[in-house]
C-alpha atoms as a PDB file:
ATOM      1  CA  UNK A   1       0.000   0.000   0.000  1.00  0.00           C
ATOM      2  CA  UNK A   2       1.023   3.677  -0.716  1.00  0.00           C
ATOM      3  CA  UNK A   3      -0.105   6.067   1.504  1.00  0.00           C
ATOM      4  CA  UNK A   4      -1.585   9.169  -0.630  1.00  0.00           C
ATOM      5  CA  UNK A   5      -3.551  10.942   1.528  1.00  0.00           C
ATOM      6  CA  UNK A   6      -3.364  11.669   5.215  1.00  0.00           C
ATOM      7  CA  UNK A   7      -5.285  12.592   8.382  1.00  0.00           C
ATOM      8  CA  UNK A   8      -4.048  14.314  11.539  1.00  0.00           C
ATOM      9  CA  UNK A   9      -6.333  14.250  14.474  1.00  0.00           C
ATOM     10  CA  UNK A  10      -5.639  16.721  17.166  1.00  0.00           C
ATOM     11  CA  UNK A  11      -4.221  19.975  16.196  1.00  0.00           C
ATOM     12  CA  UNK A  12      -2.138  21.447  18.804  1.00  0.00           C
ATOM     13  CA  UNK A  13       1.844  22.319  18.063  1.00  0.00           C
ATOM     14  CA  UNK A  14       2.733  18.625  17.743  1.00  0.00           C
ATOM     15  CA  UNK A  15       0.095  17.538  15.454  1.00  0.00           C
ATOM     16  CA  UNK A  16       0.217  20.635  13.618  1.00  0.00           C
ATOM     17  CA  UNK A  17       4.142  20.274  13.001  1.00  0.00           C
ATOM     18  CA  UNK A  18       3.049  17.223  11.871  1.00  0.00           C
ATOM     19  CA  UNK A  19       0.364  17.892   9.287  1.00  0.00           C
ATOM     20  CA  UNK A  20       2.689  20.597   8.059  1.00  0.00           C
ATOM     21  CA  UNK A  21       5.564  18.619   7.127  1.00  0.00           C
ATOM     22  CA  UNK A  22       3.601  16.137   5.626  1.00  0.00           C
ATOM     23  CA  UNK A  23       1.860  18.519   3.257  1.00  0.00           C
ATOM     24  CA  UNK A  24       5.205  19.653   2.868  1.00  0.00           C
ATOM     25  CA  UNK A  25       6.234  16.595   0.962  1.00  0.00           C
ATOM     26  CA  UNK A  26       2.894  17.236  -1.196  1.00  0.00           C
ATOM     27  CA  UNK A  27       0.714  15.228   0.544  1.00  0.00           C
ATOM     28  CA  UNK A  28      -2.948  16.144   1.131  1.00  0.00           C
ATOM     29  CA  UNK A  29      -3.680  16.099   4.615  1.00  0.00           C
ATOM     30  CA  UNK A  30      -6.431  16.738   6.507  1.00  0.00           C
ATOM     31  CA  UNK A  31      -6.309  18.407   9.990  1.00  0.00           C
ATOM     32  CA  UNK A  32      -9.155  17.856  12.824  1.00  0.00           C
ATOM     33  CA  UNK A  33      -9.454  18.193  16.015  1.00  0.00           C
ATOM     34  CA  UNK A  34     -12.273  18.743  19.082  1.00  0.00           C
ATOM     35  CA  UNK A  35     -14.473  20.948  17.037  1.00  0.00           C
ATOM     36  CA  UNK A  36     -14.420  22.044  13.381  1.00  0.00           C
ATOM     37  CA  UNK A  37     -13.577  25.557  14.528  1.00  0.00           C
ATOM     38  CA  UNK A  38     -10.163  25.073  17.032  1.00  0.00           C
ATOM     39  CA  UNK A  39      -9.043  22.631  13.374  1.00  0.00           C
ATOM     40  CA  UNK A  40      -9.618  25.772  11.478  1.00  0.00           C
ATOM     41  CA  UNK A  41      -7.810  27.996  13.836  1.00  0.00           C
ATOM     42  CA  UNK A  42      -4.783  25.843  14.076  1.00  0.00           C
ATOM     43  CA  UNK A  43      -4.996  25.780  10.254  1.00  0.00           C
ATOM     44  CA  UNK A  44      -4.854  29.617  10.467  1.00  0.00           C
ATOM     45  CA  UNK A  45      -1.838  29.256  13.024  1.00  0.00           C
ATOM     46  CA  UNK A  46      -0.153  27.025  11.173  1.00  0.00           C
ATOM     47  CA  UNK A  47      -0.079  28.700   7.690  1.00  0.00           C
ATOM     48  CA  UNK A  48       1.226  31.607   9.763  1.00  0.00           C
ATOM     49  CA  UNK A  49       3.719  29.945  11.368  1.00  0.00           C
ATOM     50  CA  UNK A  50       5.026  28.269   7.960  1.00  0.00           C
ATOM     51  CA  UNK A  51       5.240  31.733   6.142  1.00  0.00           C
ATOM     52  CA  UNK A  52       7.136  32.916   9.255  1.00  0.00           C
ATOM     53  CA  UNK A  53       9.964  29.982   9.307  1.00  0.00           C
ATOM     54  CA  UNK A  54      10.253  30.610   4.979  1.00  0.00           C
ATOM     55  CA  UNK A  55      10.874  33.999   5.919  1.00  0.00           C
ATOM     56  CA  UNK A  56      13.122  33.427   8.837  1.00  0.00           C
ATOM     57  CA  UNK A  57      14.908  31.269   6.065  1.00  0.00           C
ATOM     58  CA  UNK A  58      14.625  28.258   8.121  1.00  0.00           C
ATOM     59  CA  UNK A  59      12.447  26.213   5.424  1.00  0.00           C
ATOM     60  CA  UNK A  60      13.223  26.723   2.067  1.00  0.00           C
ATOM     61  CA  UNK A  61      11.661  29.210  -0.357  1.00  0.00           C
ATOM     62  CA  UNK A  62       8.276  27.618  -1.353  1.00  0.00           C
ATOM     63  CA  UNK A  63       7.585  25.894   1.804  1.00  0.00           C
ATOM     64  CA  UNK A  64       4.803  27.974   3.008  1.00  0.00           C
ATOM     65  CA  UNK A  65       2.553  27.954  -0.698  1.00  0.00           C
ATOM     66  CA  UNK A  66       3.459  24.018  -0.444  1.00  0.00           C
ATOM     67  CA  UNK A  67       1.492  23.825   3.091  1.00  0.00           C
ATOM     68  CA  UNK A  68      -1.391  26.078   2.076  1.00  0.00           C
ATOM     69  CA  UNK A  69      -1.876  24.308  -1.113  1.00  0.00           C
ATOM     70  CA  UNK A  70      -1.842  20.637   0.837  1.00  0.00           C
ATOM     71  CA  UNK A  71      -3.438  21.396   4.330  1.00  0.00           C
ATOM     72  CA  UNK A  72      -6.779  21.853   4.732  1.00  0.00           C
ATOM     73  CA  UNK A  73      -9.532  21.822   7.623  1.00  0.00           C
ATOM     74  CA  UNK A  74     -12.970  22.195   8.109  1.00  0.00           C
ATOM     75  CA  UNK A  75     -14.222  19.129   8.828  1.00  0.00           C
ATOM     76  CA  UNK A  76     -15.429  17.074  11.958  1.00  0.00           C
ATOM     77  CA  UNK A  77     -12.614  13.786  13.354  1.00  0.00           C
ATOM     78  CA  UNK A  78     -15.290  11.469  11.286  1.00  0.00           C
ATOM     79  CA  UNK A  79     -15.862  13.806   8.365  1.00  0.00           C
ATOM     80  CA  UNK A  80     -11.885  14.117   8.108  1.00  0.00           C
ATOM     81  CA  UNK A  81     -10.779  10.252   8.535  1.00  0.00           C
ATOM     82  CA  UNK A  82     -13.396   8.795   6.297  1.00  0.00           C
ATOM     83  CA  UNK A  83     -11.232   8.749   3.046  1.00  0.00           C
ATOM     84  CA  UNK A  84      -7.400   8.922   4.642  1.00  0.00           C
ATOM     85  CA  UNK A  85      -4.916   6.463   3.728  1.00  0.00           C
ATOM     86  CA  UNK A  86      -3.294   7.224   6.926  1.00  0.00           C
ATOM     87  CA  UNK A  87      -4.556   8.552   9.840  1.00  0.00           C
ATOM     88  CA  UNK A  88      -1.890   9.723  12.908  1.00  0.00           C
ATOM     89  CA  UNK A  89      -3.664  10.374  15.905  1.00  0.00           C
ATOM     90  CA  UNK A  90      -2.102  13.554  17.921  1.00  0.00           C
ATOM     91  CA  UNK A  91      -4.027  14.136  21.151  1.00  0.00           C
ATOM     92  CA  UNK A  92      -2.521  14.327  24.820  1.00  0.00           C
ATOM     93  CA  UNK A  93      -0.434  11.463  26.390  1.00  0.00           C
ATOM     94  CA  UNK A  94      -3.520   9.957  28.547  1.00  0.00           C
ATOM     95  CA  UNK A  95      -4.622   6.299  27.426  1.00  0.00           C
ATOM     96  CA  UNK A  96      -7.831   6.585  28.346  1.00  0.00           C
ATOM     97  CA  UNK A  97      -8.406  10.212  25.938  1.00  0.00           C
ATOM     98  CA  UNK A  98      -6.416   8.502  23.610  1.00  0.00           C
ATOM     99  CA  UNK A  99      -8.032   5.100  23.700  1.00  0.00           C
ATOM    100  CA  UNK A 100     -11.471   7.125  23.139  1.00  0.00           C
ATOM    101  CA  UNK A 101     -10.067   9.251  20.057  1.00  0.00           C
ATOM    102  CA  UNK A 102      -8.580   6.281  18.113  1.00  0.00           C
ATOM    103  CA  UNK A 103     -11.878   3.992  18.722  1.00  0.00           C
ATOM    104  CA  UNK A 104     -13.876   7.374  16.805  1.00  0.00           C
ATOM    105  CA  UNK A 105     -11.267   7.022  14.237  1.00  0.00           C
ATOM    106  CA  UNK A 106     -11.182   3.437  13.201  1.00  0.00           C
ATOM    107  CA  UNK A 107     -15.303   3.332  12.981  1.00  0.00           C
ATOM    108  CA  UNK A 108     -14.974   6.386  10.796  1.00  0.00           C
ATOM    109  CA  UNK A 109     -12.134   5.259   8.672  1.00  0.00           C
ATOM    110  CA  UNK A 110     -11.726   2.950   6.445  1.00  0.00           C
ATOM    111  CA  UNK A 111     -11.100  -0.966   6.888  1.00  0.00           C
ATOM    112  CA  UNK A 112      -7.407  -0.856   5.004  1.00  0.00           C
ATOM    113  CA  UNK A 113      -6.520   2.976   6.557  1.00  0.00           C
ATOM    114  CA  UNK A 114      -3.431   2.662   8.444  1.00  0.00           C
ATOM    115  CA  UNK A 115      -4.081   4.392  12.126  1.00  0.00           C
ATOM    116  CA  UNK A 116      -1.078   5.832  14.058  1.00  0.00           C
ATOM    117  CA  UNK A 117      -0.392   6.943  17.107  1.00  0.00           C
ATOM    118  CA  UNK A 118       2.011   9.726  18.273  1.00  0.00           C
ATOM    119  CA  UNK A 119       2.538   8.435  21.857  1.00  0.00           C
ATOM    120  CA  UNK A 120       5.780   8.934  23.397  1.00  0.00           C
ATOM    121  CA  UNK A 121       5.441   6.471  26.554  1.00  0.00           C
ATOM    122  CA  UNK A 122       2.195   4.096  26.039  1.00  0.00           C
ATOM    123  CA  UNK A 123       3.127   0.953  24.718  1.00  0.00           C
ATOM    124  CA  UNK A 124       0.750  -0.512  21.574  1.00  0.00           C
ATOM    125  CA  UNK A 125      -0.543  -3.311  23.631  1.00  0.00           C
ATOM    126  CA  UNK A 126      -2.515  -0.556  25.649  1.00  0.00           C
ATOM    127  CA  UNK A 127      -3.717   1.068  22.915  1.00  0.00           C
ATOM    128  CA  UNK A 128      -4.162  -1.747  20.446  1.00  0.00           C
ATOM    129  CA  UNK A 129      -7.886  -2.766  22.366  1.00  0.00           C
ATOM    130  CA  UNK A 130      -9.532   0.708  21.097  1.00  0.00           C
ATOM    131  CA  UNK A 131      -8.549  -0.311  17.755  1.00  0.00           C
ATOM    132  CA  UNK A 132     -11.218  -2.282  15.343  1.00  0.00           C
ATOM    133  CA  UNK A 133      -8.187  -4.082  13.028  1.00  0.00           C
ATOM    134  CA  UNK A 134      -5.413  -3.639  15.403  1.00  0.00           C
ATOM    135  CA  UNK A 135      -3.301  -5.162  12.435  1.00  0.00           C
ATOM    136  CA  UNK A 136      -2.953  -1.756  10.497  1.00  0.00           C
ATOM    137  CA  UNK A 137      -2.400   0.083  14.087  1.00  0.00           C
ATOM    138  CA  UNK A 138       1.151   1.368  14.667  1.00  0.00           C
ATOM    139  CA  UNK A 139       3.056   3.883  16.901  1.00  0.00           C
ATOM    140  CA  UNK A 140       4.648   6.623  14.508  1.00  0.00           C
ATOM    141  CA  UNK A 141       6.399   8.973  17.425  1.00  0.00           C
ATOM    142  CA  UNK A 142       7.133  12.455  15.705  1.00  0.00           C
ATOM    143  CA  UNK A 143       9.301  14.751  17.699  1.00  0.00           C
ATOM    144  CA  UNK A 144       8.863  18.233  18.646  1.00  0.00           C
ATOM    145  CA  UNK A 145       9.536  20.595  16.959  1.00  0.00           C
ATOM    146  CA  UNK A 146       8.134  18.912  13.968  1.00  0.00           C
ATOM    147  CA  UNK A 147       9.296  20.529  11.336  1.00  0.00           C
ATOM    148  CA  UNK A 148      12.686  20.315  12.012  1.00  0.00           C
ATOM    149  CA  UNK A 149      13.015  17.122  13.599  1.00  0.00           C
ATOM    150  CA  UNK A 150      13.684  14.120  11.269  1.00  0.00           C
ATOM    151  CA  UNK A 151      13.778  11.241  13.329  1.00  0.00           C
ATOM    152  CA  UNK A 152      10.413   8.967  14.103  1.00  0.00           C
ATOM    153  CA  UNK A 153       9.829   6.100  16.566  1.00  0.00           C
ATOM    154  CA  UNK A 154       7.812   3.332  15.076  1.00  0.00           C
ATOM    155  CA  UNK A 155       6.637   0.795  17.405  1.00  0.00           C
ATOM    156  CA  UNK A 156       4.574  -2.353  15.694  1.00  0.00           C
ATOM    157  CA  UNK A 157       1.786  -4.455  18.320  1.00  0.00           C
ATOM    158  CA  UNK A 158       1.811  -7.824  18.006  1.00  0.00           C
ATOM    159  CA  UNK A 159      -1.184  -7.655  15.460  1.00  0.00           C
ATOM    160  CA  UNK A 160       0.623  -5.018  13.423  1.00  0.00           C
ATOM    161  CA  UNK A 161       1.378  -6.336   9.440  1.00  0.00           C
ATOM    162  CA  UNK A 162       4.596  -5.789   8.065  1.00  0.00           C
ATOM    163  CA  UNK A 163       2.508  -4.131   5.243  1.00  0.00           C
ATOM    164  CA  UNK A 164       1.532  -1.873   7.562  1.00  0.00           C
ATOM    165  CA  UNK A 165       4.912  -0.958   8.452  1.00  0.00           C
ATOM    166  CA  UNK A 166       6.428  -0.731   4.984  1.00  0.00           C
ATOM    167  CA  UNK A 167       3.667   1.700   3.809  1.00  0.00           C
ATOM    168  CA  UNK A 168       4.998   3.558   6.678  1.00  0.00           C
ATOM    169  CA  UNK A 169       8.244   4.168   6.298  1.00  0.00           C
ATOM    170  CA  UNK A 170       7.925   4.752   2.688  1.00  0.00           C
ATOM    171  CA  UNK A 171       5.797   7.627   3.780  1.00  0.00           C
ATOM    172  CA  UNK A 172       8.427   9.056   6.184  1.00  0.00           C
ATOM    173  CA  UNK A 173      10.823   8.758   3.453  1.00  0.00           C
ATOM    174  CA  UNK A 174       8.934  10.794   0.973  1.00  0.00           C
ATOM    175  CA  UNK A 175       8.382  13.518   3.760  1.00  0.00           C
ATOM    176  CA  UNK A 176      12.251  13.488   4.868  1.00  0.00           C
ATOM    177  CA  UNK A 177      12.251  11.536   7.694  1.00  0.00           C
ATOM    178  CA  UNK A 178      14.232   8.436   9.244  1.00  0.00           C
ATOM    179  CA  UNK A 179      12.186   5.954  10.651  1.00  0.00           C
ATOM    180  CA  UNK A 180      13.938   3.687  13.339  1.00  0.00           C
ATOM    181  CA  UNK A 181      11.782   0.334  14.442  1.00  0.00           C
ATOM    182  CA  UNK A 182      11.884  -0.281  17.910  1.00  0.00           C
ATOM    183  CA  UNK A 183      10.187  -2.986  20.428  1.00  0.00           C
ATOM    184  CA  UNK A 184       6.860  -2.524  22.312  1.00  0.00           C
ATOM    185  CA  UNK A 185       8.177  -1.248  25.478  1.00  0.00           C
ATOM    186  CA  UNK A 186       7.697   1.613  27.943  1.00  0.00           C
ATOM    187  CA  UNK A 187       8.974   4.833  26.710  1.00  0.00           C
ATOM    188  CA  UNK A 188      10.710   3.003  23.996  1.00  0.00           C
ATOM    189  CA  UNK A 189      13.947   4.087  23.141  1.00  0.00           C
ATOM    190  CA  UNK A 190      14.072   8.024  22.842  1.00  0.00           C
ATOM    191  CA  UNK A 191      12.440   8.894  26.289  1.00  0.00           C
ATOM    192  CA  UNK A 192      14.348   6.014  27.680  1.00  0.00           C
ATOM    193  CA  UNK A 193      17.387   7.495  26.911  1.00  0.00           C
ATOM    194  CA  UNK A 194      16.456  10.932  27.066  1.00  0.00           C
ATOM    195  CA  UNK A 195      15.185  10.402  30.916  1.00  0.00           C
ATOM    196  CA  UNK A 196      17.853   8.351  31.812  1.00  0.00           C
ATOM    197  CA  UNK A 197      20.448  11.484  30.774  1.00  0.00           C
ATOM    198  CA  UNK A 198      18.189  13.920  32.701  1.00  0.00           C
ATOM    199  CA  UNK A 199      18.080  11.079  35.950  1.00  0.00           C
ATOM    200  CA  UNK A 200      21.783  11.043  35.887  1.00  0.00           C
ATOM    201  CA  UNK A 201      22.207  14.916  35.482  1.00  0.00           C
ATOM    202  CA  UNK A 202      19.696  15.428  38.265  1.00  0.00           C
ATOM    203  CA  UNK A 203      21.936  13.248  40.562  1.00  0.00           C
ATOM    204  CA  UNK A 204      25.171  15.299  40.069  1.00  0.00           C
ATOM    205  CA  UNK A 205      23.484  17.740  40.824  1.00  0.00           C
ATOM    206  CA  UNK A 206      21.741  16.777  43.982  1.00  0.00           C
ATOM    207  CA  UNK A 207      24.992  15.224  45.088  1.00  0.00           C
ATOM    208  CA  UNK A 208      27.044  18.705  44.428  1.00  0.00           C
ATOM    209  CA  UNK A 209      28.967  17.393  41.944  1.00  0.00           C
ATOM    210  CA  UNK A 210      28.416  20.309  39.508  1.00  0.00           C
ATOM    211  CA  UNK A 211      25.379  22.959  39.458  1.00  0.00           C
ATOM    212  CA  UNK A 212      22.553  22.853  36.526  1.00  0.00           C
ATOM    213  CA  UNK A 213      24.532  25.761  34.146  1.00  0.00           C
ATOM    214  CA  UNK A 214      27.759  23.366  34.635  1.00  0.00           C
ATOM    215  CA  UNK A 215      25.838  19.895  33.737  1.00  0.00           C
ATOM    216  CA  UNK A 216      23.869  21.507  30.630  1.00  0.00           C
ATOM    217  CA  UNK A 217      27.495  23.458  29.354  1.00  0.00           C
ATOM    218  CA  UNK A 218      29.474  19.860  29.651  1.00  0.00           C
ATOM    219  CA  UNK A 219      26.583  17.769  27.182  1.00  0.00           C
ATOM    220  CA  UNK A 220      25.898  20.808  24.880  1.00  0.00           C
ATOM    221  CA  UNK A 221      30.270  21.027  24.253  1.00  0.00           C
ATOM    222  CA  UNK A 222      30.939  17.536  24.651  1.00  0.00           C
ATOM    223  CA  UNK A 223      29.565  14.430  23.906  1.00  0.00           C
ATOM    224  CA  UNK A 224      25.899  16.419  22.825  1.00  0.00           C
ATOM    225  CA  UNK A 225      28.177  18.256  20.563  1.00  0.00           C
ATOM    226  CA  UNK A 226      28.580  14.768  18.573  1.00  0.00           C
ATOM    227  CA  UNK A 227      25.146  13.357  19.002  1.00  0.00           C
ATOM    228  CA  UNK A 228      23.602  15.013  15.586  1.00  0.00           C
ATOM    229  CA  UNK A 229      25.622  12.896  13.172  1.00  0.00           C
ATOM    230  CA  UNK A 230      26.680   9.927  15.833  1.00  0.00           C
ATOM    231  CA  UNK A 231      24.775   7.616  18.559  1.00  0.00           C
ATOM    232  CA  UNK A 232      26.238   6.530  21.112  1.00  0.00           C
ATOM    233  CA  UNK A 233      27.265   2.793  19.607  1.00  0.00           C
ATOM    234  CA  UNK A 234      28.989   4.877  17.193  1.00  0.00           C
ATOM    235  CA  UNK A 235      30.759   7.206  19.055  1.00  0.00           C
ATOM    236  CA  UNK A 236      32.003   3.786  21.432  1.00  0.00           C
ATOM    237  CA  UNK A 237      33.461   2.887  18.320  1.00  0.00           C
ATOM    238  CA  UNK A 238      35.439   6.397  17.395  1.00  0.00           C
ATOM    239  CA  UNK A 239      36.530   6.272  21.286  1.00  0.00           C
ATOM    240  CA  UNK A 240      37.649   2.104  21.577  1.00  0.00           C
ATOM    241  CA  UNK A 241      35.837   0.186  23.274  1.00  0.00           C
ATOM    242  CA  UNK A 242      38.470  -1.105  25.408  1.00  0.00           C
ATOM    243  CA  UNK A 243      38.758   2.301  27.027  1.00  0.00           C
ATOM    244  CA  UNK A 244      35.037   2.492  27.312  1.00  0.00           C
ATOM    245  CA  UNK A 245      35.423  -0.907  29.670  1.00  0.00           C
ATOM    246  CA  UNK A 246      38.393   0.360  31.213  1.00  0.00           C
ATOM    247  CA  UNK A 247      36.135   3.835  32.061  1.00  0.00           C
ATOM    248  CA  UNK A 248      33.180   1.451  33.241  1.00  0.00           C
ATOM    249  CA  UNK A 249      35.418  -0.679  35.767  1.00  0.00           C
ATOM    250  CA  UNK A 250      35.566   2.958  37.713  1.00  0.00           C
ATOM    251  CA  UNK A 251      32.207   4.195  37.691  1.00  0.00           C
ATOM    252  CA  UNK A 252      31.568   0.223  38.921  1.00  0.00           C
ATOM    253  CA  UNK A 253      33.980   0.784  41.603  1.00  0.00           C
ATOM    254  CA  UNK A 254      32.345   4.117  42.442  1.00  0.00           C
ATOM    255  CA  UNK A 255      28.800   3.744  41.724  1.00  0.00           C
ATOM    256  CA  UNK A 256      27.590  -0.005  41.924  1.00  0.00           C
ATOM    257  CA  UNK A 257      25.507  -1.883  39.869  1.00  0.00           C
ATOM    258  CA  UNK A 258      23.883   0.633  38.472  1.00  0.00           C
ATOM    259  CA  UNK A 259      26.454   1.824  36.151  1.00  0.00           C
ATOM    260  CA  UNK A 260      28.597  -1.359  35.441  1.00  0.00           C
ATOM    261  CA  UNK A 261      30.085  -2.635  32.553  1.00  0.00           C
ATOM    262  CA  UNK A 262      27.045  -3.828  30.216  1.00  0.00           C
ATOM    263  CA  UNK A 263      27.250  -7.277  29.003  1.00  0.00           C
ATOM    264  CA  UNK A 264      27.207  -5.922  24.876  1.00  0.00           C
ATOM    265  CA  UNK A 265      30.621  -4.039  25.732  1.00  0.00           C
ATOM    266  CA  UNK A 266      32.554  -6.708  28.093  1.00  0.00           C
ATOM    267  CA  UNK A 267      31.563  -9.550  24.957  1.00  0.00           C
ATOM    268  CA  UNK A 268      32.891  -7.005  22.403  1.00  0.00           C
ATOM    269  CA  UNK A 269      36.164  -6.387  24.494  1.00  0.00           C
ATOM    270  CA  UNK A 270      36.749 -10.355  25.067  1.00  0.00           C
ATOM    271  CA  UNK A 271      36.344 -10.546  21.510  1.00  0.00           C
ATOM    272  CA  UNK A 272      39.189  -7.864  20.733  1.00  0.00           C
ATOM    273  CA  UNK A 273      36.626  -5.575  18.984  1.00  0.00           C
ATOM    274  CA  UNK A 274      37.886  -2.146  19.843  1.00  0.00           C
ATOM    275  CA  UNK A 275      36.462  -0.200  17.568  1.00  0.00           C
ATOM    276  CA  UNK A 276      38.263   2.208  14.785  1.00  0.00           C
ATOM    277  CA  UNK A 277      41.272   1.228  16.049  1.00  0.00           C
ATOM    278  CA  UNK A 278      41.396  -2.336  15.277  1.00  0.00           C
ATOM    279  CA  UNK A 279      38.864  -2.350  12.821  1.00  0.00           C
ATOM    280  CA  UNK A 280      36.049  -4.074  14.933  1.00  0.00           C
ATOM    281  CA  UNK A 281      33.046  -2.449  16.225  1.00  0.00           C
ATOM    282  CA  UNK A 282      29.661  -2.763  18.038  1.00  0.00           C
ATOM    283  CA  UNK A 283      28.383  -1.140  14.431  1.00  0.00           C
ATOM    284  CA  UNK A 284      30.600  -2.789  11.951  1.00  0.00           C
ATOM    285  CA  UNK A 285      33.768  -3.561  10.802  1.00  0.00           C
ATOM    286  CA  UNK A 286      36.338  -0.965   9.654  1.00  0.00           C
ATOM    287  CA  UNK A 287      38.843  -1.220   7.003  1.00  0.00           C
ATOM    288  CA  UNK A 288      41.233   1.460   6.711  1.00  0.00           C
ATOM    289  CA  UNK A 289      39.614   3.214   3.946  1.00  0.00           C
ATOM    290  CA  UNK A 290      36.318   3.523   5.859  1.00  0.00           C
ATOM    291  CA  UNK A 291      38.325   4.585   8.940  1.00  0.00           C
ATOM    292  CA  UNK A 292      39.817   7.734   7.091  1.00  0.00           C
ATOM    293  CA  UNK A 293      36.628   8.346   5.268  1.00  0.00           C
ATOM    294  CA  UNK A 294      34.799   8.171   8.814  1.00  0.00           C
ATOM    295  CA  UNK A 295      37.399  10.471  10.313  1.00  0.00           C
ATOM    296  CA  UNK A 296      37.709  13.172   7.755  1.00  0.00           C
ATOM    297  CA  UNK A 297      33.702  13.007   7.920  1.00  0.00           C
ATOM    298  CA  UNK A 298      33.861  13.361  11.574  1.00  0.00           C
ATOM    299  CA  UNK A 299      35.965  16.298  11.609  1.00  0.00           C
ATOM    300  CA  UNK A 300      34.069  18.226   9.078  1.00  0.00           C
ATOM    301  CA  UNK A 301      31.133  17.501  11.030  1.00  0.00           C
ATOM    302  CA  UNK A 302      32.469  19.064  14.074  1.00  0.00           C
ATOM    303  CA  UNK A 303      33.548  21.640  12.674  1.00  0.00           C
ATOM    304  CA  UNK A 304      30.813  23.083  10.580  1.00  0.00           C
ATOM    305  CA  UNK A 305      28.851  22.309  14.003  1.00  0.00           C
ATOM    306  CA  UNK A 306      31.029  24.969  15.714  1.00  0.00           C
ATOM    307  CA  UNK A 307      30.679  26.921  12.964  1.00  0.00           C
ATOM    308  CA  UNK A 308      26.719  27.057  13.179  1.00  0.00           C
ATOM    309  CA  UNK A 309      26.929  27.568  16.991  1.00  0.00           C
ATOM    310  CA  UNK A 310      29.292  30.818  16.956  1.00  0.00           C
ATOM    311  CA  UNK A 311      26.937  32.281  14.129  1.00  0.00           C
ATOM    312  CA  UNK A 312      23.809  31.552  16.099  1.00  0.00           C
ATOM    313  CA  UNK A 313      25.771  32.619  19.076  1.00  0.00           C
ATOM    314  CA  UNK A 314      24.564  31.623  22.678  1.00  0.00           C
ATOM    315  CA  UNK A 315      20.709  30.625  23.618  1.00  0.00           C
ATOM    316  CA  UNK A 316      18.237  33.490  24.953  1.00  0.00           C
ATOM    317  CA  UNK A 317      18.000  33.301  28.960  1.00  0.00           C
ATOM    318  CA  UNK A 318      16.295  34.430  31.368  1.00  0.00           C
ATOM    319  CA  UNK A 319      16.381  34.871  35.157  1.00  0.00           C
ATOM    320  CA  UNK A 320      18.655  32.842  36.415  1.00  0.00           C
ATOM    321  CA  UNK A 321      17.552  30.924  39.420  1.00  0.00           C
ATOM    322  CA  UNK A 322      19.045  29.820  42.750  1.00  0.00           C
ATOM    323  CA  UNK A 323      20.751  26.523  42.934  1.00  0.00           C
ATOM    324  CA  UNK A 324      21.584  26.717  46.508  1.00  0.00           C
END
């Protein structure tokens, strides 16, 4: 199946970032939401805020006519998912509001529409039950800001045909996404991570080790610095694993159990894979024409990254508050 046309159902900033890249990419799409009137004011908001970012020169020229040609409104969530290839629901992270949403949306829509949901925590199996055909029901996790985030969680339910998620992923292609499949699971992989990093940086600070300012200046220079063209399998790689073991031997030491070696690394290390520097890695293997190719990549990366950051020069703040 090829997705042609597309629904959106809630119309707040994330759906509408959404719907906009989507129509974007020349796709009709339909936007609804609680009433036909808040759908056609976040229509009206969203046109705005499309011909702002083309002439902020953050989208390119075009961008804005492409959304206002594509996007439309106007209709009621049954009215607007009755003919959609693909409908995404968009509405707030409660399973119960969401459960009630998607069970309007798949007696409206079509038997063969694909239905997605934007959840960033709920796991398919809870939402699957609200679904009549749970095998065309997905999670398709958009991040915010929409419009100029590429990456998308997509989380199939047991139920869920590979169909399904091949019409999918074709989709995000078209629109300039990557798609990355990951297992039914709690917060799946991005809030996972994401909370873990913000558990961790919450602890040194609780503990004194450094204040908030100090924690957010360290990821933003250092290892954040690398995480737009690297994850962190990747970046194990550049490092050597072997020192990565060696580095998790002290924070087991320090720390306990809760940060020691994991059991991917100490198998890699036993097997001599050290990364770049030996030519074996948790991603792949490395010959020495790859390495240099990686490297000069690496370093152009960086730089043009430090480049960007002393143009846009530092973030707006405000007040700063009391960490004592």
């Amino acid at each position: 199946m090829t997705i042609s046309t597309v629904t959106v159902v809630g119309a707040g900033y994330m759906g509408g970032g959404i719907a906009q890249v989507l129509a974007t990419a020349g796709l009709p799409v339909q936007l609804a939401d609680v009433s036909v009137e808040a759908a056609d004011a976040a229509l009206a908001r969203i046109l705005g805020e499309a011909r702002a970012s083309e002439e902020q020169g953050l989208v390119p020229a075009g961008t804005a006519d492409a959304v206002a040609l594509h996007l439309s409104a106007g209709k009621t969530i049954e009215e607007a998912v009755a003919d959609a290839d693909f409908i995404e629901e968009v509405v707030f992270e409660d399973p119960d509001v969401k459960k009630d949403v998607l069970a309007r949306i798949s007696a409206a829509a079509r038997p063969d529409a694909i239905i997605g949901t934007n959840t960033s925590t709920i796991p398919v199996r809870v939402l699957a039950p609200a679904v009549v055909g749970p095998e065309r029901f997905l999670t398709v996790h958009f991040s915010n800001p929409m419009p100029f985030i590429p990456g998308v969680e997509l989380v199939a339910g047991e139920a869920t045909t590979q169909e399904t998620i091949d019409a999918i992923k074709d989709l995000l292609e078209r629109a300039d996404c990557e798609g990355a499949q990951v297992a039914d699971t709690p917060g799946m992989v991005l809030n996972r991570l994401q909370y873990a990093l913000l558990k961790e940086a919450t602890s040194v600070v609780e503990e004194g080790v450094a204040t908030v300012d100090d924690v957010d200046t360290i990821v933003r220079t250092t290892f954040g610095f690398r995480l737009g063209f690297f994850g962190p399998f990747a970046i194990a790689d550049q490092a050597g694993l072997d020192v990565y073991a060696n580095g998790f031997r002290t924070f087991e030491e320090a720390y306990g159990e809760r940060l020691a070696t994991p059991e991917l690394l100490k198998e890699a290390v036993a097997a001599d894979h050290k990364g770049l520097k030996n030519g074996h890695g948790l991603v792949e293997d490395y010959d020495e024409e790859t390495a240099a190719e990686l490297v000069a990549y690496r370093n152009k990366a960086y730089a043009r990254m430090r480049e960007v950051l002393r143009e846009l020069g530092p973030a707006p703040r405000g007040t700063k508050r009391s960490q004592g």
